[in-house]
PDB file of N, CA and C in Angstrom:
ATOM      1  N   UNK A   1       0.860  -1.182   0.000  1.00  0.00           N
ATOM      2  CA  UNK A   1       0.000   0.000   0.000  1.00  0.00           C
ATOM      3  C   UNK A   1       0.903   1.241   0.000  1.00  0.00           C
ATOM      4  N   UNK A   2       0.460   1.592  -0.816  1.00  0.00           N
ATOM      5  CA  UNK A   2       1.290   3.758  -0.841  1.00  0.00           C
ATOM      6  C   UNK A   2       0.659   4.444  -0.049  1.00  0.00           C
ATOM      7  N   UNK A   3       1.677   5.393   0.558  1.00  0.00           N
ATOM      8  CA  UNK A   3       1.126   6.237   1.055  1.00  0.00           C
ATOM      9  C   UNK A   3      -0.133   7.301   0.749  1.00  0.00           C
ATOM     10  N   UNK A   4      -0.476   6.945  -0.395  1.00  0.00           N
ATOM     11  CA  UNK A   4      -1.330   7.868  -0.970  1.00  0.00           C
ATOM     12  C   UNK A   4      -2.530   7.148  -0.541  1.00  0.00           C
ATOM     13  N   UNK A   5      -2.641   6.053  -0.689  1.00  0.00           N
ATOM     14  CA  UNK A   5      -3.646   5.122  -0.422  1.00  0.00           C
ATOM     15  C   UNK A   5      -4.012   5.402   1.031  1.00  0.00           C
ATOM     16  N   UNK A   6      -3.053   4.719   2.316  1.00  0.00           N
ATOM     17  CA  UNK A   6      -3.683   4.541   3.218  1.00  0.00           C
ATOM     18  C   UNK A   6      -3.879   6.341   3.694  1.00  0.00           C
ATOM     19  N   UNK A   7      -3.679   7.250   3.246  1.00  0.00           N
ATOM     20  CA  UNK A   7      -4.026   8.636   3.358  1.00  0.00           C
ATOM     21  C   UNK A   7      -5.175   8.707   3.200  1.00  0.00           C
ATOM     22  N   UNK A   8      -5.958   8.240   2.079  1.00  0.00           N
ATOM     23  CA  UNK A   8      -7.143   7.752   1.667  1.00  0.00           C
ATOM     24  C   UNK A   8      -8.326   7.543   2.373  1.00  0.00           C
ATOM     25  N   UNK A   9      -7.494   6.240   2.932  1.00  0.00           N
ATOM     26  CA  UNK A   9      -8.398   5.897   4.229  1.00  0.00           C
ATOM     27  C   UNK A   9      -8.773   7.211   5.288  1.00  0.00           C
ATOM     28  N   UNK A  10      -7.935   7.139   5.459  1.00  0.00           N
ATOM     29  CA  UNK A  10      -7.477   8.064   6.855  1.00  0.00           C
ATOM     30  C   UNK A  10      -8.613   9.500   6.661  1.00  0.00           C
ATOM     31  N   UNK A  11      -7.965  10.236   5.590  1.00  0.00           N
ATOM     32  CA  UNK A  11      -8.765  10.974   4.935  1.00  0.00           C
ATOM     33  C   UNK A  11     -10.578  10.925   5.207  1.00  0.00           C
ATOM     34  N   UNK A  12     -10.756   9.326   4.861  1.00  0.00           N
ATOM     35  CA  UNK A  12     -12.281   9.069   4.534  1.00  0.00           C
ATOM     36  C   UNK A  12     -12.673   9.327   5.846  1.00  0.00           C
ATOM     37  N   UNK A  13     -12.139   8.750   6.702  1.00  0.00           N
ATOM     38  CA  UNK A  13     -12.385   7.846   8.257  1.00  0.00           C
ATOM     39  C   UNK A  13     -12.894   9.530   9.057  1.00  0.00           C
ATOM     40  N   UNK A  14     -12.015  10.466   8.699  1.00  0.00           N
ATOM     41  CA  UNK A  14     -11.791  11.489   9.636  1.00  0.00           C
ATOM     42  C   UNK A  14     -13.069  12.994   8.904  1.00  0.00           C
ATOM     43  N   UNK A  15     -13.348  12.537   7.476  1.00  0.00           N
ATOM     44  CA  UNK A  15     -14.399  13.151   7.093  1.00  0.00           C
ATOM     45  C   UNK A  15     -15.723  12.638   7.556  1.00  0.00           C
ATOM     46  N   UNK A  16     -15.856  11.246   7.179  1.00  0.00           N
ATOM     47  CA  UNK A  16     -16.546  10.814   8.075  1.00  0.00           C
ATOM     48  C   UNK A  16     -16.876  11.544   9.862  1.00  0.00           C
ATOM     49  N   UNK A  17     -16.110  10.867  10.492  1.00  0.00           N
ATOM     50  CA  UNK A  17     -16.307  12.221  11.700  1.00  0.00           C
ATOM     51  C   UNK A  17     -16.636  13.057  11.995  1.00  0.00           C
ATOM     52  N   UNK A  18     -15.931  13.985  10.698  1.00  0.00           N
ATOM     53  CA  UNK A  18     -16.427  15.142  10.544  1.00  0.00           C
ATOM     54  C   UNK A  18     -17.648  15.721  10.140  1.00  0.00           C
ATOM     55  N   UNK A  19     -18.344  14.782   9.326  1.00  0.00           N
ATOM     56  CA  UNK A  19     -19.868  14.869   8.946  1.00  0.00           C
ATOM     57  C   UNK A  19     -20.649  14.389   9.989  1.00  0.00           C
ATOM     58  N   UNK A  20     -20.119  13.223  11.003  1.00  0.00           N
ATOM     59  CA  UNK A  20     -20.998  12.960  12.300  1.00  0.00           C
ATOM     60  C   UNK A  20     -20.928  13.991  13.070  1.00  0.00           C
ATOM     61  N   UNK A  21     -19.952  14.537  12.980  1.00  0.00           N
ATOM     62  CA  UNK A  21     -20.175  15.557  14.792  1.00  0.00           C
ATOM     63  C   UNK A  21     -21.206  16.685  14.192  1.00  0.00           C
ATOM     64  N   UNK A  22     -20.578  17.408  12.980  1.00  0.00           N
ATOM     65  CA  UNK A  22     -21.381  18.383  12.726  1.00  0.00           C
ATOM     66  C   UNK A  22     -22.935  17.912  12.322  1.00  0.00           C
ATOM     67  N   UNK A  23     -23.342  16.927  12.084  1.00  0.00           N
ATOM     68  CA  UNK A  23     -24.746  16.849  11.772  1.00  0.00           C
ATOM     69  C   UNK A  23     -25.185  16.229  12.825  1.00  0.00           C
ATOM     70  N   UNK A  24     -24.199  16.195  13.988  1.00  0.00           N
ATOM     71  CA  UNK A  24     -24.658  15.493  15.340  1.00  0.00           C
ATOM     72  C   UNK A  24     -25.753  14.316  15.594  1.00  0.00           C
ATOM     73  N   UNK A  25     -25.346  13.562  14.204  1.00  0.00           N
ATOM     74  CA  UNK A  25     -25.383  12.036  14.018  1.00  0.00           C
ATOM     75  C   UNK A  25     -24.583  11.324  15.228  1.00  0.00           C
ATOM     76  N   UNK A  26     -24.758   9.294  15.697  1.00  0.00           N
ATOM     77  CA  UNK A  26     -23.651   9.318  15.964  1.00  0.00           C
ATOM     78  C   UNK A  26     -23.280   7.900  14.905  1.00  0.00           C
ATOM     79  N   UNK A  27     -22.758   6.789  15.584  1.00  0.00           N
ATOM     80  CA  UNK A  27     -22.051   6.025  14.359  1.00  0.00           C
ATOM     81  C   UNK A  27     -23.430   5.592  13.864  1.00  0.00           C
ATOM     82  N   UNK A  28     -24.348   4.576  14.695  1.00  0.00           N
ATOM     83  CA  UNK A  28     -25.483   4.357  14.248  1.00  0.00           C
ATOM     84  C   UNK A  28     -26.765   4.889  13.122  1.00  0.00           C
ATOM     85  N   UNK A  29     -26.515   6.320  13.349  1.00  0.00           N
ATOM     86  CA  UNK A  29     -27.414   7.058  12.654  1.00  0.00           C
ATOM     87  C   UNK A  29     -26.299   6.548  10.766  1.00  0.00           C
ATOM     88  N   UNK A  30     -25.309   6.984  11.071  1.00  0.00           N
ATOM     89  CA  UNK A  30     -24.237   7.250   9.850  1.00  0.00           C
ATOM     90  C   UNK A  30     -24.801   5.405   9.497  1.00  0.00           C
ATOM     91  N   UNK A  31     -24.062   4.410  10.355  1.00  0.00           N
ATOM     92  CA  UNK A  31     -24.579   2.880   9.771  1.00  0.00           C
ATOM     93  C   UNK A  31     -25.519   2.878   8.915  1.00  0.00           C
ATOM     94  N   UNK A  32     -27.046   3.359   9.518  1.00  0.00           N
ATOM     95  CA  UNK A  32     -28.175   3.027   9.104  1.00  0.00           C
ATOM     96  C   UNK A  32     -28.193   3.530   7.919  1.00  0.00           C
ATOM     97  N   UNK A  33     -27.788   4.723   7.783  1.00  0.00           N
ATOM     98  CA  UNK A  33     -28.234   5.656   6.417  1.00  0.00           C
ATOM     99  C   UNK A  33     -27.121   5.067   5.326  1.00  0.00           C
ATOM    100  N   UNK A  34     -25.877   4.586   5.391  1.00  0.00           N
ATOM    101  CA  UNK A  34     -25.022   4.161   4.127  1.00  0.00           C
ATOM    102  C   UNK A  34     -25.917   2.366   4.301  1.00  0.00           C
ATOM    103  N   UNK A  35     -26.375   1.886   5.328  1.00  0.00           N
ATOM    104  CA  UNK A  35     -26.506   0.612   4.897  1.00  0.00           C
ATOM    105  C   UNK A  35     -28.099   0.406   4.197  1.00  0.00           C
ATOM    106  N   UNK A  36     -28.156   0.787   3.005  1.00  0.00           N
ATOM    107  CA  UNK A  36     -29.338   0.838   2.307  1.00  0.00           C
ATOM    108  C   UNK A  36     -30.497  -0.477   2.124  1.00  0.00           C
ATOM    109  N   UNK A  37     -29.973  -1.865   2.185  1.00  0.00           N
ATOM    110  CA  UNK A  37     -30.922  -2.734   2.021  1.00  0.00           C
ATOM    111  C   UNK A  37     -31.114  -3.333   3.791  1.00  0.00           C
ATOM    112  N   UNK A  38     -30.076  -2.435   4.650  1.00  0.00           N
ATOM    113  CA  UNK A  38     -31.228  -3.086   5.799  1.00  0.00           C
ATOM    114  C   UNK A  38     -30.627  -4.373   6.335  1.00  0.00           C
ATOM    115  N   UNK A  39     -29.632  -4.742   5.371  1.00  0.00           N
ATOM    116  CA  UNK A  39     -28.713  -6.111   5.913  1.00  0.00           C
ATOM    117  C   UNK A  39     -28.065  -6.302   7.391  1.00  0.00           C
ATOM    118  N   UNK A  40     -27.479  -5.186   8.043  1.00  0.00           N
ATOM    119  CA  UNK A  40     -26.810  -4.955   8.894  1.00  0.00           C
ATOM    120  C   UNK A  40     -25.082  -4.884   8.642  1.00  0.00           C
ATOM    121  N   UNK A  41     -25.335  -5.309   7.122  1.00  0.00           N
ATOM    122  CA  UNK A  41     -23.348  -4.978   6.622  1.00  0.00           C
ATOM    123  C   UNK A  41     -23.639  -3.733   5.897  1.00  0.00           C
ATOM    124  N   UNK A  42     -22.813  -3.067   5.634  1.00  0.00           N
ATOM    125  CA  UNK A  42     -22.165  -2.799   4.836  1.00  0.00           C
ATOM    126  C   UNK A  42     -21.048  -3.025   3.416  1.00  0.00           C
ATOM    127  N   UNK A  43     -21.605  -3.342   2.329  1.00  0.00           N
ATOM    128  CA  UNK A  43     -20.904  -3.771   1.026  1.00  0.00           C
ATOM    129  C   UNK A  43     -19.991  -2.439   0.152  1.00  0.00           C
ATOM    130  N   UNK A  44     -19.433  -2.607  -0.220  1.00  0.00           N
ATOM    131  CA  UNK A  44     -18.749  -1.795  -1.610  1.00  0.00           C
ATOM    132  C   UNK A  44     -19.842  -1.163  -2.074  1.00  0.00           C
ATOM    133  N   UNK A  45     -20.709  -1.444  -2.648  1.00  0.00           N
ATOM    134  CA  UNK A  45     -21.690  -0.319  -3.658  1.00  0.00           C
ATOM    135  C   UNK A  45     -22.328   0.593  -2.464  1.00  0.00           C
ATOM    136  N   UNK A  46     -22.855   0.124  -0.839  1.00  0.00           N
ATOM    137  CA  UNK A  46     -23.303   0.705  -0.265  1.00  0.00           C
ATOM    138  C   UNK A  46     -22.526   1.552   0.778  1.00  0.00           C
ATOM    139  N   UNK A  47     -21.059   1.706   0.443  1.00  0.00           N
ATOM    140  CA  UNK A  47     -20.089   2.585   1.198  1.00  0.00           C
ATOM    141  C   UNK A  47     -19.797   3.638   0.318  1.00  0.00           C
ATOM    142  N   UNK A  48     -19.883   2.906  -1.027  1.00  0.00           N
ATOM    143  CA  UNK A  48     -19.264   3.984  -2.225  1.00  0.00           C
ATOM    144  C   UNK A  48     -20.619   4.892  -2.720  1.00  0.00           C
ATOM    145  N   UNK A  49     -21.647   4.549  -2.463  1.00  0.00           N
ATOM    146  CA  UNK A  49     -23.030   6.212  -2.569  1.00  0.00           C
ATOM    147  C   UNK A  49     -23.151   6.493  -0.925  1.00  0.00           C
ATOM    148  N   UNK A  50     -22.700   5.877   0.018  1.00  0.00           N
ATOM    149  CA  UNK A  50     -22.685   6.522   1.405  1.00  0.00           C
ATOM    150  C   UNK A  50     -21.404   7.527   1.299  1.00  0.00           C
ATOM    151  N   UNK A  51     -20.534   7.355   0.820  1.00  0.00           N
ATOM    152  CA  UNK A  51     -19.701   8.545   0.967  1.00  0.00           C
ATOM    153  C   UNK A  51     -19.759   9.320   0.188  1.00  0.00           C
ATOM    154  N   UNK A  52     -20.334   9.083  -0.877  1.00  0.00           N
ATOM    155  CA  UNK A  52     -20.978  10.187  -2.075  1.00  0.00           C
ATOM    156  C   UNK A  52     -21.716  11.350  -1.240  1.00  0.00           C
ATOM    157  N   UNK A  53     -22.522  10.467  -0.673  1.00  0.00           N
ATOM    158  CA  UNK A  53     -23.838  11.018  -0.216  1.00  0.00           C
ATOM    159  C   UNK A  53     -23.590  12.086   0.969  1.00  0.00           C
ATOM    160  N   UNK A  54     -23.001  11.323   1.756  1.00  0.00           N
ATOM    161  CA  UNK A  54     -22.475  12.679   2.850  1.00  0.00           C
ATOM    162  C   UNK A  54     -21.331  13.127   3.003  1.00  0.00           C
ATOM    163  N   UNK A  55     -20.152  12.796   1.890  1.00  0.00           N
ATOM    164  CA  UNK A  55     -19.302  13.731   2.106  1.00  0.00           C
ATOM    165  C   UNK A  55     -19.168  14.423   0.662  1.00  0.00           C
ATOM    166  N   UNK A  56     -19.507  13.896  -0.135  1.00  0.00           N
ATOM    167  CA  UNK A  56     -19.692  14.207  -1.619  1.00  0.00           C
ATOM    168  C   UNK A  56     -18.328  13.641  -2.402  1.00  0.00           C
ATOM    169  N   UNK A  57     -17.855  12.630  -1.697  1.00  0.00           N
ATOM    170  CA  UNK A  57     -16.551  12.463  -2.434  1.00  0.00           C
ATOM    171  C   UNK A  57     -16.991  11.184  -3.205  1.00  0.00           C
ATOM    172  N   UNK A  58     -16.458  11.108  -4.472  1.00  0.00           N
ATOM    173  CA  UNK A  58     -16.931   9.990  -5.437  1.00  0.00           C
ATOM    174  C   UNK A  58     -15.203   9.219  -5.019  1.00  0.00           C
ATOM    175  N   UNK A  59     -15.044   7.967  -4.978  1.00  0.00           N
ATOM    176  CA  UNK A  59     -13.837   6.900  -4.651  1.00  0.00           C
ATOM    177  C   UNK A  59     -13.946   6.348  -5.871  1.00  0.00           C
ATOM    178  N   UNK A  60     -12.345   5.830  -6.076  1.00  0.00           N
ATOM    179  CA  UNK A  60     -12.233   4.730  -7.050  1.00  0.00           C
ATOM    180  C   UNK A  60     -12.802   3.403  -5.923  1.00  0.00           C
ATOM    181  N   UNK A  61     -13.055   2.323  -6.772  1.00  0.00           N
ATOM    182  CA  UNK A  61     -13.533   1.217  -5.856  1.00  0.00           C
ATOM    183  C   UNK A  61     -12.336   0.894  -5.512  1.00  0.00           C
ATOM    184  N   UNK A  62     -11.385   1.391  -6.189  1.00  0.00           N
ATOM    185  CA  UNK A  62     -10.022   0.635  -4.961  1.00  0.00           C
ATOM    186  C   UNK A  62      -9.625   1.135  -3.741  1.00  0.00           C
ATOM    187  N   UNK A  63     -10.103   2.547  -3.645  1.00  0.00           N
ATOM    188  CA  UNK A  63     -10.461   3.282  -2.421  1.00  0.00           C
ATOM    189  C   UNK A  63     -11.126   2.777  -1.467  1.00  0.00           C
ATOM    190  N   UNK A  64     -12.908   2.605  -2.167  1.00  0.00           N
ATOM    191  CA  UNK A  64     -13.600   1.702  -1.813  1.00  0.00           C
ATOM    192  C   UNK A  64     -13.359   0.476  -0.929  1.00  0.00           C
ATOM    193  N   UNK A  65     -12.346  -0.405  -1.689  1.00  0.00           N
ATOM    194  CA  UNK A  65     -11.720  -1.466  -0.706  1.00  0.00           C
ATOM    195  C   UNK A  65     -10.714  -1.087  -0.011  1.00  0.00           C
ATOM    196  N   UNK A  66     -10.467  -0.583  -0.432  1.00  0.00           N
ATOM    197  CA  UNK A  66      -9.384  -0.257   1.188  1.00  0.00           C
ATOM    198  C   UNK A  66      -9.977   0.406   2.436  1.00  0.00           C
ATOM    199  N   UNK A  67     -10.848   0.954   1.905  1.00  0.00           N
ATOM    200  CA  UNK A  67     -11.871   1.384   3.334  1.00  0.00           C
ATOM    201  C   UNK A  67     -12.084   0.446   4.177  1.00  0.00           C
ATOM    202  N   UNK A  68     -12.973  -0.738   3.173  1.00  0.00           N
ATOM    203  CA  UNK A  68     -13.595  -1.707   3.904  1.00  0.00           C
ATOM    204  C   UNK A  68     -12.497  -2.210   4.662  1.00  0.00           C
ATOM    205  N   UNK A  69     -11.214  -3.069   4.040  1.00  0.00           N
ATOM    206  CA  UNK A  69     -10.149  -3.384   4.636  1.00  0.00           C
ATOM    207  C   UNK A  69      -9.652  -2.882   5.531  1.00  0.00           C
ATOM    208  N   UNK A  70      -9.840  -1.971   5.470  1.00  0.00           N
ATOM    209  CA  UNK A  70      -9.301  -0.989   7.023  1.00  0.00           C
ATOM    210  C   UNK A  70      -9.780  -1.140   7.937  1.00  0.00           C
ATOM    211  N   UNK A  71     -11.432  -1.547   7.771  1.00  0.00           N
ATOM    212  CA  UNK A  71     -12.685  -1.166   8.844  1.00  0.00           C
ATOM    213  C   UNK A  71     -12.757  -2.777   9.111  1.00  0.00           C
ATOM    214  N   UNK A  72     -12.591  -3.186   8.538  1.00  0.00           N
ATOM    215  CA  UNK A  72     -13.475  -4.765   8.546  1.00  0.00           C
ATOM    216  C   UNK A  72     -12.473  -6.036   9.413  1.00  0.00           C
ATOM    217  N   UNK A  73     -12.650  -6.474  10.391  1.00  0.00           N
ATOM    218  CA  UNK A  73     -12.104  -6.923  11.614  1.00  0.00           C
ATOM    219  C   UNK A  73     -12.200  -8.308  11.586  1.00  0.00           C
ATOM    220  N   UNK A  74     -13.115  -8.458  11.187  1.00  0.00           N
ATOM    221  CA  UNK A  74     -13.451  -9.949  10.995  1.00  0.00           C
ATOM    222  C   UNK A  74     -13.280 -10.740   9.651  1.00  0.00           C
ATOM    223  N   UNK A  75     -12.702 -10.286   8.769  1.00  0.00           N
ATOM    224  CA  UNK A  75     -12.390 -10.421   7.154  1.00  0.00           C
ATOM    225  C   UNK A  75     -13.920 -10.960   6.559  1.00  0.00           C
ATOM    226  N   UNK A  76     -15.134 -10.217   6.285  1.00  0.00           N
ATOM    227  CA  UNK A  76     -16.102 -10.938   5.570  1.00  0.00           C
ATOM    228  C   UNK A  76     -16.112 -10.006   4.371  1.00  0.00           C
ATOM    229  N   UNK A  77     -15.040  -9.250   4.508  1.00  0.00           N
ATOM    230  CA  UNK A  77     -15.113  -7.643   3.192  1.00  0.00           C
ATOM    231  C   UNK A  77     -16.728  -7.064   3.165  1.00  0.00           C
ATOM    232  N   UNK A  78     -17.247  -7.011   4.253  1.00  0.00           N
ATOM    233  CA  UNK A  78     -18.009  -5.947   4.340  1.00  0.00           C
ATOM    234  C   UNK A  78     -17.925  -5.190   6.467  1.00  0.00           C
ATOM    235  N   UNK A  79     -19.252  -4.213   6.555  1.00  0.00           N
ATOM    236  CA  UNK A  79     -18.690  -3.892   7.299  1.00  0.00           C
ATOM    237  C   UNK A  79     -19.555  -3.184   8.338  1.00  0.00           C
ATOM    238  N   UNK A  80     -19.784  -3.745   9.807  1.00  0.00           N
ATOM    239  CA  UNK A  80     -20.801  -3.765  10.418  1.00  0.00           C
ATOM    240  C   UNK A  80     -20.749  -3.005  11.351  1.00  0.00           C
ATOM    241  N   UNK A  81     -21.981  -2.865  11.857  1.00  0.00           N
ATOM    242  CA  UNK A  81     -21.866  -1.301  12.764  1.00  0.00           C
ATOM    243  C   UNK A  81     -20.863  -1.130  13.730  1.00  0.00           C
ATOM    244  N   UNK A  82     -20.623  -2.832  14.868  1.00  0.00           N
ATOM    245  CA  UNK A  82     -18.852  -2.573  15.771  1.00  0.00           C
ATOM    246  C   UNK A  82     -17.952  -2.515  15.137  1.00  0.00           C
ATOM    247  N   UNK A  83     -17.955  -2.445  13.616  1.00  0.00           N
ATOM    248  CA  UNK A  83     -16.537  -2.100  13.051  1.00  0.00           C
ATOM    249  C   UNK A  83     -16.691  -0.646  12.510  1.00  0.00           C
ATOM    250  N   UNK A  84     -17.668  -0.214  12.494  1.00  0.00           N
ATOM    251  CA  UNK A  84     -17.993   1.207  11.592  1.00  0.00           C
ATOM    252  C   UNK A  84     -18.002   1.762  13.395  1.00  0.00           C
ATOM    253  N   UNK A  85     -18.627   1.554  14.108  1.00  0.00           N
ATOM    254  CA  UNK A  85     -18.637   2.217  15.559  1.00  0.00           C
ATOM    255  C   UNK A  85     -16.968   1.919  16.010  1.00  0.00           C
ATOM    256  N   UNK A  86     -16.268   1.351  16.102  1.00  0.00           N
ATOM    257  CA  UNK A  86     -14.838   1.366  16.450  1.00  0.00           C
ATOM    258  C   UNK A  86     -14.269   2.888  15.766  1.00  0.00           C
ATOM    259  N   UNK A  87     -14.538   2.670  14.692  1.00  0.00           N
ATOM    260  CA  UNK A  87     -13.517   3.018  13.114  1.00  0.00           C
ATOM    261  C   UNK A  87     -14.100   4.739  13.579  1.00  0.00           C
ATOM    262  N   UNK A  88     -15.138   5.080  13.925  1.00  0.00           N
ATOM    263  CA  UNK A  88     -15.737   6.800  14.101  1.00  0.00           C
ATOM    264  C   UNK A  88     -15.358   7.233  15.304  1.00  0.00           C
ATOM    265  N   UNK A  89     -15.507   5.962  16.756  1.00  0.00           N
ATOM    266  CA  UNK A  89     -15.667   6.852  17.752  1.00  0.00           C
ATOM    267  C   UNK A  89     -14.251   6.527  18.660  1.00  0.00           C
ATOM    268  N   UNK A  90     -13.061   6.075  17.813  1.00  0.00           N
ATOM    269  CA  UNK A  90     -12.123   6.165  18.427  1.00  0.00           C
ATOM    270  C   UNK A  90     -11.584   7.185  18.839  1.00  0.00           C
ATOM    271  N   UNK A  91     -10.279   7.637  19.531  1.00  0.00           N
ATOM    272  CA  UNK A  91      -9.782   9.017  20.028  1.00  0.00           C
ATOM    273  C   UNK A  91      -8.700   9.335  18.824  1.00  0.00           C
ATOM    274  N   UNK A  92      -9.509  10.796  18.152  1.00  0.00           N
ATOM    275  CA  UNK A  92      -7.524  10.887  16.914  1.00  0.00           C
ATOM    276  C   UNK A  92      -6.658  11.543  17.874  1.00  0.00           C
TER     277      UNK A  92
END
């Protein structure tokens, strides 16, 4: 991984945040709204219009996966609310 990449992440993780505090969401609210069919994961197509959606940033899907990879703890390559709740409400 390049540095450009895991910047990427980092980048996403901390906009993210940044769209929770200020819309004073907390991880749950953010879960529910990128996880569109209700599954309780999170997939690739439903991270990549969740970050469209509230941060307005369009990702390559290789972005895309490296998100998940970053977030995803249990290797199922998707990505569930104690890994999306870890990944927001840690201390930077």
């Amino acid at each position: 991984m390049t540095e450009d990449e895991s910047w990427s992440v980092d980048e996403a993780i901390s906009n993210l945040k940044k769209a929770m505090s200020e819309g004073n969401h907390n991880a749950a609210d953010v879960f529910s709204s990128i996880d569109v069919n209700n599954d309780g994961e999170i997939n690739g197509p439903e991270l990549y219009k969740g970050l469209l959606e509230h941060l307005g940033d369009r990702l390559s899907p290789g972005q895309v996966s490296m998100i998940i990879e970053a977030l995803d703890s249990n290797d199922d390559n998707r990505i569930d609310l104690s890994e999306l709740t870890s990944a927001l409400e840690e201390e930077e």
